[in-house]
N, C-alpha and C. Protein backbone atom coordinates (compact mmCIF):
# COMPACT_ATOMS: atom_id res chain seq x y z
N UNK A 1 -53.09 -20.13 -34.83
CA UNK A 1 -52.22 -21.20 -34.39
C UNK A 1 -52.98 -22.51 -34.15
N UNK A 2 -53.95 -22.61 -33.88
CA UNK A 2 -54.95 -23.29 -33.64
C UNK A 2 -55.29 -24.42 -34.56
N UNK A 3 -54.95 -24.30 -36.01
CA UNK A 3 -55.43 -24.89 -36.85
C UNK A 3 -53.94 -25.71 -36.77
N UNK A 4 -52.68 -25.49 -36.44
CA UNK A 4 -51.45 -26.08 -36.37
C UNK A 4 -51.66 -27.75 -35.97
N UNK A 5 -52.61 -27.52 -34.60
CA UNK A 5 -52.91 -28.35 -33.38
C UNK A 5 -53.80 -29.45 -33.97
N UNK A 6 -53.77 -30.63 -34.13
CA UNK A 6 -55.17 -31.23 -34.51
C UNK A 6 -55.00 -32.98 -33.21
N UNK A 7 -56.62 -32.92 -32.96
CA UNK A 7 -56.58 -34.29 -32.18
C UNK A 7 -57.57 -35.26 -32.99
N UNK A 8 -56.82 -36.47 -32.91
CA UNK A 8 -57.37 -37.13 -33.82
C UNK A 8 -57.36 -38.80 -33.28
N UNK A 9 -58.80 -39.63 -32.89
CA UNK A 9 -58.54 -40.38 -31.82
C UNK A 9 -57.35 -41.48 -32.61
N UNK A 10 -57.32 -41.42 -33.98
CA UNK A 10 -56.62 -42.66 -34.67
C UNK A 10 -54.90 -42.22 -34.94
N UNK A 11 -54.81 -41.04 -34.25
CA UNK A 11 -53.23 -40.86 -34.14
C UNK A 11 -52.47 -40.82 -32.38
N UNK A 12 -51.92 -41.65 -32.29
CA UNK A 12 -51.62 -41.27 -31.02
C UNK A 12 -52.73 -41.70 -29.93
N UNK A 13 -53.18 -42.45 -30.31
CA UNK A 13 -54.64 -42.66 -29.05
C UNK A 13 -55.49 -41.09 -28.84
N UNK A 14 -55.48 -40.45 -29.61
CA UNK A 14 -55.86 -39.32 -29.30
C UNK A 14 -55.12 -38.19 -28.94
N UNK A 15 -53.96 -38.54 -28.77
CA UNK A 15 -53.22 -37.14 -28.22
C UNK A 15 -52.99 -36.06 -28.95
N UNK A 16 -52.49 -34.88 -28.67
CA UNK A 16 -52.69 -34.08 -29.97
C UNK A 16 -51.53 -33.56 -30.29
N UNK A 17 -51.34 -33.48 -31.46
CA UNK A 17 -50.34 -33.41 -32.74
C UNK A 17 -50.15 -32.28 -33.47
N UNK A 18 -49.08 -32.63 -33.76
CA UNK A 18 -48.61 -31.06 -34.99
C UNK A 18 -49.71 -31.51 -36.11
N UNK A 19 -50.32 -30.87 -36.37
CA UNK A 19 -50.97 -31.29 -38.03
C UNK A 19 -50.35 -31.67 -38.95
N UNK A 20 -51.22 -32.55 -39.91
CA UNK A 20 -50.41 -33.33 -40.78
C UNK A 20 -49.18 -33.87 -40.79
N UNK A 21 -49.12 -34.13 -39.59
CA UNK A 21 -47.63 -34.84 -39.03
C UNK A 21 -48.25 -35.82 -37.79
N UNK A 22 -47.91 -37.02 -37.44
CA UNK A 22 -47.78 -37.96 -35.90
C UNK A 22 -46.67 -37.60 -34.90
N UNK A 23 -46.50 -36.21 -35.09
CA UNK A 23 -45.51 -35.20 -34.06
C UNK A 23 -46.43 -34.83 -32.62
N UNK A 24 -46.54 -35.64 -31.61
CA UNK A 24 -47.06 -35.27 -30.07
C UNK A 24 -46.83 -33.77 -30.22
N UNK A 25 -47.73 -33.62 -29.35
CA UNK A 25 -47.55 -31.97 -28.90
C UNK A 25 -46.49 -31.79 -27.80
N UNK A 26 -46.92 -32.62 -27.13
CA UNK A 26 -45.89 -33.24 -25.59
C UNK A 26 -44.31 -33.51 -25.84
N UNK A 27 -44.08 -34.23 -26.91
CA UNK A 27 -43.07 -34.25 -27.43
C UNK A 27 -41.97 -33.20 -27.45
N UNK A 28 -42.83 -32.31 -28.58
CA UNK A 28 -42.44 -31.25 -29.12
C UNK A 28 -41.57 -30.17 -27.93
N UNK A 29 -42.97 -29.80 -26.72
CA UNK A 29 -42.99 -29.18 -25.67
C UNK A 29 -41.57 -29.94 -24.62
N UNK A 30 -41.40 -31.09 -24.64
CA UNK A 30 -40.50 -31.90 -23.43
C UNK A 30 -38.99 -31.27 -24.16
N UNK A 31 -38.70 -30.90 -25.64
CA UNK A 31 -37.47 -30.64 -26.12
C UNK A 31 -37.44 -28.92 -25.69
N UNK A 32 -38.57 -28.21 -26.21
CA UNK A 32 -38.34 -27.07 -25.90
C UNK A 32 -37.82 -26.92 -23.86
N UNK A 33 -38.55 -27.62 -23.11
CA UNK A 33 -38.73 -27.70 -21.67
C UNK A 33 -37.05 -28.39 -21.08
N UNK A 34 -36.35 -29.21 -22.09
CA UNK A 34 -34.71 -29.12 -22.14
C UNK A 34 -33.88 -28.23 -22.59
N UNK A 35 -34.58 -27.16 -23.00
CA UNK A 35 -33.93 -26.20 -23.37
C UNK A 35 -32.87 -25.76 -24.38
N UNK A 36 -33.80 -26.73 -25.64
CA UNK A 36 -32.99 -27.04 -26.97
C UNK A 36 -33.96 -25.45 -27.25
N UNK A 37 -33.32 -24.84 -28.32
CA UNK A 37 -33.67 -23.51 -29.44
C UNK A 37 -34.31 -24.54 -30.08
N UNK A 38 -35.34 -23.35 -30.47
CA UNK A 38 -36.20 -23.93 -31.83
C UNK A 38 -35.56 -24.21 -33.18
N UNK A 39 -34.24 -23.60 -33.54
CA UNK A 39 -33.14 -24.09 -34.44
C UNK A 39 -32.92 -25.68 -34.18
N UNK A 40 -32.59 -26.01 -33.37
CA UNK A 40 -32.15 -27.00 -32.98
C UNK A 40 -32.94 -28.43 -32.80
N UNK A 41 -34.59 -27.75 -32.21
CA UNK A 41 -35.26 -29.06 -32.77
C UNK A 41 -35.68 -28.93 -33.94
N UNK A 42 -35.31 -27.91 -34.75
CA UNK A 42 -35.73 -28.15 -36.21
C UNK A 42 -34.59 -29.03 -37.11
N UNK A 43 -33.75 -28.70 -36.40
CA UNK A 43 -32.72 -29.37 -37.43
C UNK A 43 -32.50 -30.86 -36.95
N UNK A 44 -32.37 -31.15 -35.64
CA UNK A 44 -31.83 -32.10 -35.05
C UNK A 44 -32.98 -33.35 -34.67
N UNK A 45 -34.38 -33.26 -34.96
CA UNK A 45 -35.60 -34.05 -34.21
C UNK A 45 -36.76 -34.15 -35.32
N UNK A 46 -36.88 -32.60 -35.62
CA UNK A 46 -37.83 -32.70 -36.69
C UNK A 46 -38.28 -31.85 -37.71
N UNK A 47 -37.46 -31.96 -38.67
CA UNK A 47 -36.72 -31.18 -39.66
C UNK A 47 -38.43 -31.03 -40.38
N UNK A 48 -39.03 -31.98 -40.42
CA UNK A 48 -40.56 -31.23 -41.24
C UNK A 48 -41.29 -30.28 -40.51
N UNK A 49 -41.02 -29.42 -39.83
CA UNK A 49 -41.84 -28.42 -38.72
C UNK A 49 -41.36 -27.58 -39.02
N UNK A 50 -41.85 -26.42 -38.70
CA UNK A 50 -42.06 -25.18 -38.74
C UNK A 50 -41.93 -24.86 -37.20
N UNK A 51 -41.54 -23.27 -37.38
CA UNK A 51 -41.21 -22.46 -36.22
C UNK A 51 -42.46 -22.39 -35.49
N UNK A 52 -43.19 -21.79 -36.45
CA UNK A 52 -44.56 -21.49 -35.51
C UNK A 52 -45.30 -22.91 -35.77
N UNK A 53 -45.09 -24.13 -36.12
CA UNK A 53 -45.75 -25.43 -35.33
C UNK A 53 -45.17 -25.34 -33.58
N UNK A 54 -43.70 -24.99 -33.34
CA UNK A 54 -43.37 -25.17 -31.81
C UNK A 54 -44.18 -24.00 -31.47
N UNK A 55 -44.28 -22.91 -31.83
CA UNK A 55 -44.75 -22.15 -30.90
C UNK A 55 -46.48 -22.29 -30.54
N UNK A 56 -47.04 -23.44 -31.83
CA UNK A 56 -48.22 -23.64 -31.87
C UNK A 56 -48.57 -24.33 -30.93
N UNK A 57 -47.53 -25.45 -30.36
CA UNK A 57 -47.37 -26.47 -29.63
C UNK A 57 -47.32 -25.51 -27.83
N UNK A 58 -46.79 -24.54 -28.17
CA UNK A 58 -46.60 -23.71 -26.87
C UNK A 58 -48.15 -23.12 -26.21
N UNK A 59 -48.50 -22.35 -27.22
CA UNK A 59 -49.85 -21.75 -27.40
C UNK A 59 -50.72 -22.78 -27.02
N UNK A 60 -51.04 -24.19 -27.69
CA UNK A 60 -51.99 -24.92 -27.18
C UNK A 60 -51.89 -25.43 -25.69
N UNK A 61 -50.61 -25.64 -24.83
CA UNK A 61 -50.36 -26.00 -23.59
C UNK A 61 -50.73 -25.20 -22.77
N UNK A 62 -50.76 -23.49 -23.21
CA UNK A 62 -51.36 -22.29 -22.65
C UNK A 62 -52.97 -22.61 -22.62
N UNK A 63 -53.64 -22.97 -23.51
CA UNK A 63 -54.79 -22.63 -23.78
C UNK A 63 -55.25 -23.81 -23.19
N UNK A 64 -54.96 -25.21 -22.83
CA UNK A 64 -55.20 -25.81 -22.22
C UNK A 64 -55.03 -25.93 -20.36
N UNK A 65 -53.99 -24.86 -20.08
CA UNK A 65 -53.90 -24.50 -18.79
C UNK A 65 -54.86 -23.75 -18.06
N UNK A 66 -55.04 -22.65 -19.23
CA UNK A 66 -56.14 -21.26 -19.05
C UNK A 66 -57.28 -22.11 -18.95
N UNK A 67 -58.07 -23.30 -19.76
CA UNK A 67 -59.17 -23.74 -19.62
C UNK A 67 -59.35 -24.52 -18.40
N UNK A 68 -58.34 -24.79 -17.58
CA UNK A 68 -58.40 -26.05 -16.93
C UNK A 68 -58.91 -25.04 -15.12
N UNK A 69 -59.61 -25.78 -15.19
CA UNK A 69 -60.56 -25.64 -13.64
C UNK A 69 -59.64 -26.40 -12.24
N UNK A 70 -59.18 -25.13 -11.50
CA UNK A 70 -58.08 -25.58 -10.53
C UNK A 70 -59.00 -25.54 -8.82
N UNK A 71 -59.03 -27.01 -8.21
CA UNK A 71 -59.65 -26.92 -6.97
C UNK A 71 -58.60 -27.12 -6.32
N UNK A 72 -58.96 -26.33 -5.65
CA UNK A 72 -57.94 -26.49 -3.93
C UNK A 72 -58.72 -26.58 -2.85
N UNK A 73 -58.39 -27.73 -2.14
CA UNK A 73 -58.89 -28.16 -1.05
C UNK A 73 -58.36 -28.03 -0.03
N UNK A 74 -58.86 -27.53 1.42
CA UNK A 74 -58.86 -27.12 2.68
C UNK A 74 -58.09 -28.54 2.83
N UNK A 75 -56.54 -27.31 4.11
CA UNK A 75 -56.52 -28.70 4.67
C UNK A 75 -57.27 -29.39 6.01
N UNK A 76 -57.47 -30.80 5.70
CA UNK A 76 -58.23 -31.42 7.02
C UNK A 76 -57.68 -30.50 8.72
C-alpha cells in the first residue's frame, strides 16, 4: 500500500498524496471521516482512484499514528 502514498515537496507543499495524482491524503481521509462509502467518493469526488488508493490513504494515517511518539505531561 505504501507505494500508493507518495510525498513530494513540489505537490502540495509537501503533503502527501495519492500517487500519480495531486489527491491530499487528508482530503481523501476528511470524506471517508463524513462517512461517505468508498462507492461514493469514487464516483462523486474522485472518479480516477481506486479502492485500495482510500484504503491506502487509511493505512498511511495508521502508520503515521503508530510512528508518532506520544508525551504526556504531569499535571502541575
Amino acid at each position: 500500500m505504501q507505494e500508493r502514498i507518495t510525498v513530494d515537496a513540489n505537490v502540495h507543499f509537501g503533503k502527501p498524496c495519492v500517487a500519480g495524482t495531486r489527491i491530499p491524503v487528508l482530503n481523501v481521509l476528511e470524506l471517508v471521516s463524513e462517512g461517505l462509502s468508498f462507492d461514493d467518493i469514487l464516483q462523486d469526488y474522485y472518479p480516477d482512484l481506486q479502492v485500495d488508493d482510500i484504503r491506502a490513504c487509511i493505512h498511511y494515517a495508521m502508520d503515521v499514528i503508530t510512528a508518532e511518539d506520544i508525551h504526556i505531561s504531569e499535571p502541575a
